[in-house]
Protein backbone atom coordinates (compact mmCIF):
# COMPACT_ATOMS: atom_id res chain seq x y z
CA UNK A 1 14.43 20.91 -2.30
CA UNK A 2 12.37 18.13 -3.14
CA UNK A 3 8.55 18.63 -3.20
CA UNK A 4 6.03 15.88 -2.11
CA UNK A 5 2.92 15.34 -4.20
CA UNK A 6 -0.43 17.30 -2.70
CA UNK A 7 -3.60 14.87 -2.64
CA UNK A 8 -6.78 16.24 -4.41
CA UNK A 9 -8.45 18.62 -1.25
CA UNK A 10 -11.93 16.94 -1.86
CA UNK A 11 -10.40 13.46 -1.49
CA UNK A 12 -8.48 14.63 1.27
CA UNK A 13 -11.27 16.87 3.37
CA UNK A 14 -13.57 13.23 2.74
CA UNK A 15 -11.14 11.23 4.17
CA UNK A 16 -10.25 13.69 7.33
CA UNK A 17 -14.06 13.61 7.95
CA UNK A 18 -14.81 10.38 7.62
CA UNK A 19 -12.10 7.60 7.75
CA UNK A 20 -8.68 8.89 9.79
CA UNK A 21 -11.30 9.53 13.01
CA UNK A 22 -11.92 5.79 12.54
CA UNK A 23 -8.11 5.19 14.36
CA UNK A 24 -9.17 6.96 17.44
CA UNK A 25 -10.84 3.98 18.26
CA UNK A 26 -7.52 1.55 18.09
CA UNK A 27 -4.60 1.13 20.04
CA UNK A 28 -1.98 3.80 20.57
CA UNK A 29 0.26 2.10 18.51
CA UNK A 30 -2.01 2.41 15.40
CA UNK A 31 -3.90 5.17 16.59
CA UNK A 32 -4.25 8.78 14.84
CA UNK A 33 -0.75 9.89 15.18
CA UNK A 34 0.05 6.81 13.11
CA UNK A 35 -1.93 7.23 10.29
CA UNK A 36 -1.06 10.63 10.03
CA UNK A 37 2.64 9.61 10.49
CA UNK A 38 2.71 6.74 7.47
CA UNK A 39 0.90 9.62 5.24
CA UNK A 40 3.50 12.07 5.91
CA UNK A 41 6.07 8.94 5.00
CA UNK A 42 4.03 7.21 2.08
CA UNK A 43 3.90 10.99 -0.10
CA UNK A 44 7.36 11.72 0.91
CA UNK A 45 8.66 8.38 -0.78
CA UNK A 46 6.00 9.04 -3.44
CA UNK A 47 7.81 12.01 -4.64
CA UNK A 48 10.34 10.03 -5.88
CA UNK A 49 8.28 7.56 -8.18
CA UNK A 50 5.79 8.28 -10.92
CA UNK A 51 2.58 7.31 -9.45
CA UNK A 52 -0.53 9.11 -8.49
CA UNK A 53 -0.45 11.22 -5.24
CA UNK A 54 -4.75 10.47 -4.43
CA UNK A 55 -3.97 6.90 -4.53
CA UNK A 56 -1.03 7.33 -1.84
CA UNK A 57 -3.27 9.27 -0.01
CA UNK A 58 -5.98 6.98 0.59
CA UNK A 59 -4.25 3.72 0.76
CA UNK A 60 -2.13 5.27 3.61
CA UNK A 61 -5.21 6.26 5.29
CA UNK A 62 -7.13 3.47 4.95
CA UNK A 63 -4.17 0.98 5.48
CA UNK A 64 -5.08 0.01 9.36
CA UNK A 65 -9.08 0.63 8.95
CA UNK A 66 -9.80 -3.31 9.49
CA UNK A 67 -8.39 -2.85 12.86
CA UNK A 68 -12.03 -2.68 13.51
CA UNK A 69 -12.35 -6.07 13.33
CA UNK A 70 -9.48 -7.50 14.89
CA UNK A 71 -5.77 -7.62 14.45
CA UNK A 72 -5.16 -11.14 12.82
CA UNK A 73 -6.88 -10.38 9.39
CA UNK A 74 -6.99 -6.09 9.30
CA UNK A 75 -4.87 -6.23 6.15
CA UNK A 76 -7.82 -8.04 4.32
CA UNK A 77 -10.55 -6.16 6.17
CA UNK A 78 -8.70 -2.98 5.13
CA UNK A 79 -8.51 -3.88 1.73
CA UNK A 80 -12.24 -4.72 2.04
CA UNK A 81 -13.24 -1.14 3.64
CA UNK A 82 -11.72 0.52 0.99
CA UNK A 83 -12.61 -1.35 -2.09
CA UNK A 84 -16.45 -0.94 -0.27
CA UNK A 85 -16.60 2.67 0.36
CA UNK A 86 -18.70 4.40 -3.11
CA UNK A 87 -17.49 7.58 -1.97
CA UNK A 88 -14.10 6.46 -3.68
CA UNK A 89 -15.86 6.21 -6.93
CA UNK A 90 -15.75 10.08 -6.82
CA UNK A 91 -11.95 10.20 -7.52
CA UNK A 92 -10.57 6.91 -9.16
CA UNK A 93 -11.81 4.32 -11.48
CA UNK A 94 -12.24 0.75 -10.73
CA UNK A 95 -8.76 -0.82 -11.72
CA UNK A 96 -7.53 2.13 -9.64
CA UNK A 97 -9.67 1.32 -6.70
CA UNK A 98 -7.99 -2.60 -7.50
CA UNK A 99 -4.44 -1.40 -6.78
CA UNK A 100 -5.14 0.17 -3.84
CA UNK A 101 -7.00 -2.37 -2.23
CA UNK A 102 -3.71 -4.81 -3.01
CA UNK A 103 -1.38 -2.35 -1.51
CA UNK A 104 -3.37 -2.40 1.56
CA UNK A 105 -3.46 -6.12 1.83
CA UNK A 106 0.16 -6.22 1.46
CA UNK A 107 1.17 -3.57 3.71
CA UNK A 108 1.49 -6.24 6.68
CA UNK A 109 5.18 -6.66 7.93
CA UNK A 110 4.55 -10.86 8.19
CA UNK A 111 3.19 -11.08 4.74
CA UNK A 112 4.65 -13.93 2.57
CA UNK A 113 5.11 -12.08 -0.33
CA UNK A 114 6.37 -8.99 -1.99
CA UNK A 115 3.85 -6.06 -2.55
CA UNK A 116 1.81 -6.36 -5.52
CA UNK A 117 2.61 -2.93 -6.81
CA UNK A 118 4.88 0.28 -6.21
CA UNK A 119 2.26 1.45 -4.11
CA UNK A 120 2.08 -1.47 -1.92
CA UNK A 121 5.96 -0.56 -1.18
CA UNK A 122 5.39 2.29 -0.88
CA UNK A 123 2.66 2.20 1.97
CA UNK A 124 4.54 -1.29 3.88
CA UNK A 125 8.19 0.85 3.78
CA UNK A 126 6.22 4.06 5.06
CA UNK A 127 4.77 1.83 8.09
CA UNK A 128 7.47 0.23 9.29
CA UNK A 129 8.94 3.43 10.66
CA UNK A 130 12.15 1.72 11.50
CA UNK A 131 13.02 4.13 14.54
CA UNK A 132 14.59 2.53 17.34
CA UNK A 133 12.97 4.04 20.14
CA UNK A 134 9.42 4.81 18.50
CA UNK A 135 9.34 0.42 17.42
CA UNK A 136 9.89 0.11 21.36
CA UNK A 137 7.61 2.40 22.58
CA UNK A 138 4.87 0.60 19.54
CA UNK A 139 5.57 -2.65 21.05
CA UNK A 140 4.93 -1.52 24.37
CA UNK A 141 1.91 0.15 23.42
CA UNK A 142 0.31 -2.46 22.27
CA UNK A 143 1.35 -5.01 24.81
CA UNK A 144 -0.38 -2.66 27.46
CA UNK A 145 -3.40 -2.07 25.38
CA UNK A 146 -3.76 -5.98 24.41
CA UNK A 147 -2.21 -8.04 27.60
CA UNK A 148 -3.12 -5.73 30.74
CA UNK A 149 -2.83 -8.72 32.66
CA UNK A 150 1.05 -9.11 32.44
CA UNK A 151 3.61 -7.62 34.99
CA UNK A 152 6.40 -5.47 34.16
CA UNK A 153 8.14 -9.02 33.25
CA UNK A 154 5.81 -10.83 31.15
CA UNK A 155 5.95 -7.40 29.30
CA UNK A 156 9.47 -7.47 29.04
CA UNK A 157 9.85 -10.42 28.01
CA UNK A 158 6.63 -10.16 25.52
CA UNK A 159 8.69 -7.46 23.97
CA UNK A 160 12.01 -8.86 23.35
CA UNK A 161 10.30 -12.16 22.17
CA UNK A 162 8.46 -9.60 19.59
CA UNK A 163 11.47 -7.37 18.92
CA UNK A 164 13.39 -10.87 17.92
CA UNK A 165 11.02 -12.28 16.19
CA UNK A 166 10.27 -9.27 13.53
CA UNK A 167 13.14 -7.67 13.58
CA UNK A 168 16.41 -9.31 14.37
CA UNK A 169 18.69 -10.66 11.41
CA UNK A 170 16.96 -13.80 11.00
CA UNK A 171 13.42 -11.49 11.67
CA UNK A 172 10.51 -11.75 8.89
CA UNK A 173 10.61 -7.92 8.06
CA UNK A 174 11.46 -7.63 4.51
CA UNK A 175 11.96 -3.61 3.60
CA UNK A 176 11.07 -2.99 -0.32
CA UNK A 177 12.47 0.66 -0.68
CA UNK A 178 16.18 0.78 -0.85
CA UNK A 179 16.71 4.53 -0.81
CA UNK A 180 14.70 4.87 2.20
CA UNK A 181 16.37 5.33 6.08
CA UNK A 182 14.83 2.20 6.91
CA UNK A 183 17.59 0.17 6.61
CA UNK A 184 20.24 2.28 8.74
CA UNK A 185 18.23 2.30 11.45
CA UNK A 186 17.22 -1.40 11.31
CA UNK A 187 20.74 -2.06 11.72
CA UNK A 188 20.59 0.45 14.66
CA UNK A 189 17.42 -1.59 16.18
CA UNK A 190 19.27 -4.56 15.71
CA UNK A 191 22.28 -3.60 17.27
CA UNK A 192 19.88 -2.77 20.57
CA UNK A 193 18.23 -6.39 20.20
CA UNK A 194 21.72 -8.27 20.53
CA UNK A 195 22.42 -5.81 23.55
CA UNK A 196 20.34 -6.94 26.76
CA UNK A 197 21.31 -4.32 29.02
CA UNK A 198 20.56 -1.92 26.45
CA UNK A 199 17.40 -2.94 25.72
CA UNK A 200 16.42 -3.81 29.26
CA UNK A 201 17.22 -0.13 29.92
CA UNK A 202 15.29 1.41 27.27
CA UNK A 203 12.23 -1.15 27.99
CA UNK A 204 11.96 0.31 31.43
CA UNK A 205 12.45 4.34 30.81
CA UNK A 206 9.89 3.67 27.84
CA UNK A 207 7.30 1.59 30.43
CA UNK A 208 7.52 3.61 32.55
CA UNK A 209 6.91 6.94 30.92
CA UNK A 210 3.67 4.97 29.25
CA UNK A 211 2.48 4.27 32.64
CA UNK A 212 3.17 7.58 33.91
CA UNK A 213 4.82 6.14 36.20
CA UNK A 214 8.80 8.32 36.92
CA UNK A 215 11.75 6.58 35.30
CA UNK A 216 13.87 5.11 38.32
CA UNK A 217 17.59 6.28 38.41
């Protein structure tokens, strides 16, 4: 059974204190259980490359920090939190500290070009979380969280316009791990996009249940 790598505790008990309570301030689609979620994913896929494990660790966990400051730029922001924070000094040197900041820029799904680095891979294939029912629910989420003033329509049709435009075969997500799930169930997604009365059903169990509002029959 494979092992994943173990991040330094200092480095981790520092960023537990400090950064990951950051992300209870964002969205629910980018909110604690995420960041704990593309952790979990980045040292998992880590285990099968030669790289440091601390570096993993904190560009995972710093990946969305810039969500501070708005969506449009929190790759940059990100990388700019993390390159900023001294306490990082503690644990890697300053072409380290580089590196990571790249990865974090290039984590976005819509960026224009390939990671930088294995660890940029790394952390963009362990966010995407290609998971049919979790990228609805995401998408949801945030449409909710950002667009309260739509109707159970404009959502609707907010998500399928998203859904298409990221993910569907002529979509801008690029994946940059082969060996990882990612790509069977992008095929899976994608098979629910070209299905509207699948996806229409889905859209309402999952907008409902977000609402807490029962699932009609």
């Amino acid at each position: 059974m494979k092992t994943h790598p173990t991040p330094n505790p200092e480095l981790r008990d520092y960023v537990e204190r400090e950064i990951l309570p950051r992300y209870r301030d964002f969205d629910r689609a980018h909110n604690l259980d995420h960041v704990h979620a593309v952790i979990a994913r980045s040292l998992a896929l880590a285990a099968d490359y030669a790289v440091n494990p601390d570096m993993v660790y904190a560009i995972a966990a710093y990946h969305d920090t810039g969500l501070v400051h708005g969506r449009e730029n929190h790759h940059l922001d990100a990388g700019r939190i993390l390159e900023a924070d001294a306490e990082l000094r503690r644990w890697f040197r300053e072409e380290e500290i580089r590196t990571m900041r790249e990865a974090v820029e290039d984590h976005r799904a819509s960026s224009s070009h390939a990671p930088r680095s294995i660890y940029g891979r790394i952390v963009a294939e362990a966010d995407r979380q290609i998971d049919p029912a979790t990228i609805i629910r995401r998408t949801i989420q945030y449409g909710l969280a950002h667009y309260p003033e739509l109707d159970r329509e404009g959502h609707y049709a907010r998500c399928l316009e998203h859904l298409t435009e990221k993910y569907a075969e002529d979509g801008y997500l690029r994946l940059w791990i082969a060996e990882s799930e990612n790509a069977r169930q992008l095929e899976a997604l994608r098979r629910i996009i070209r299905n509207p009365e699948e996806l229409r059903r889905r859209f309402d169990a999952t907008f409902d249940s977000e609402q807490h509002v029962p699932a009609k029959d």
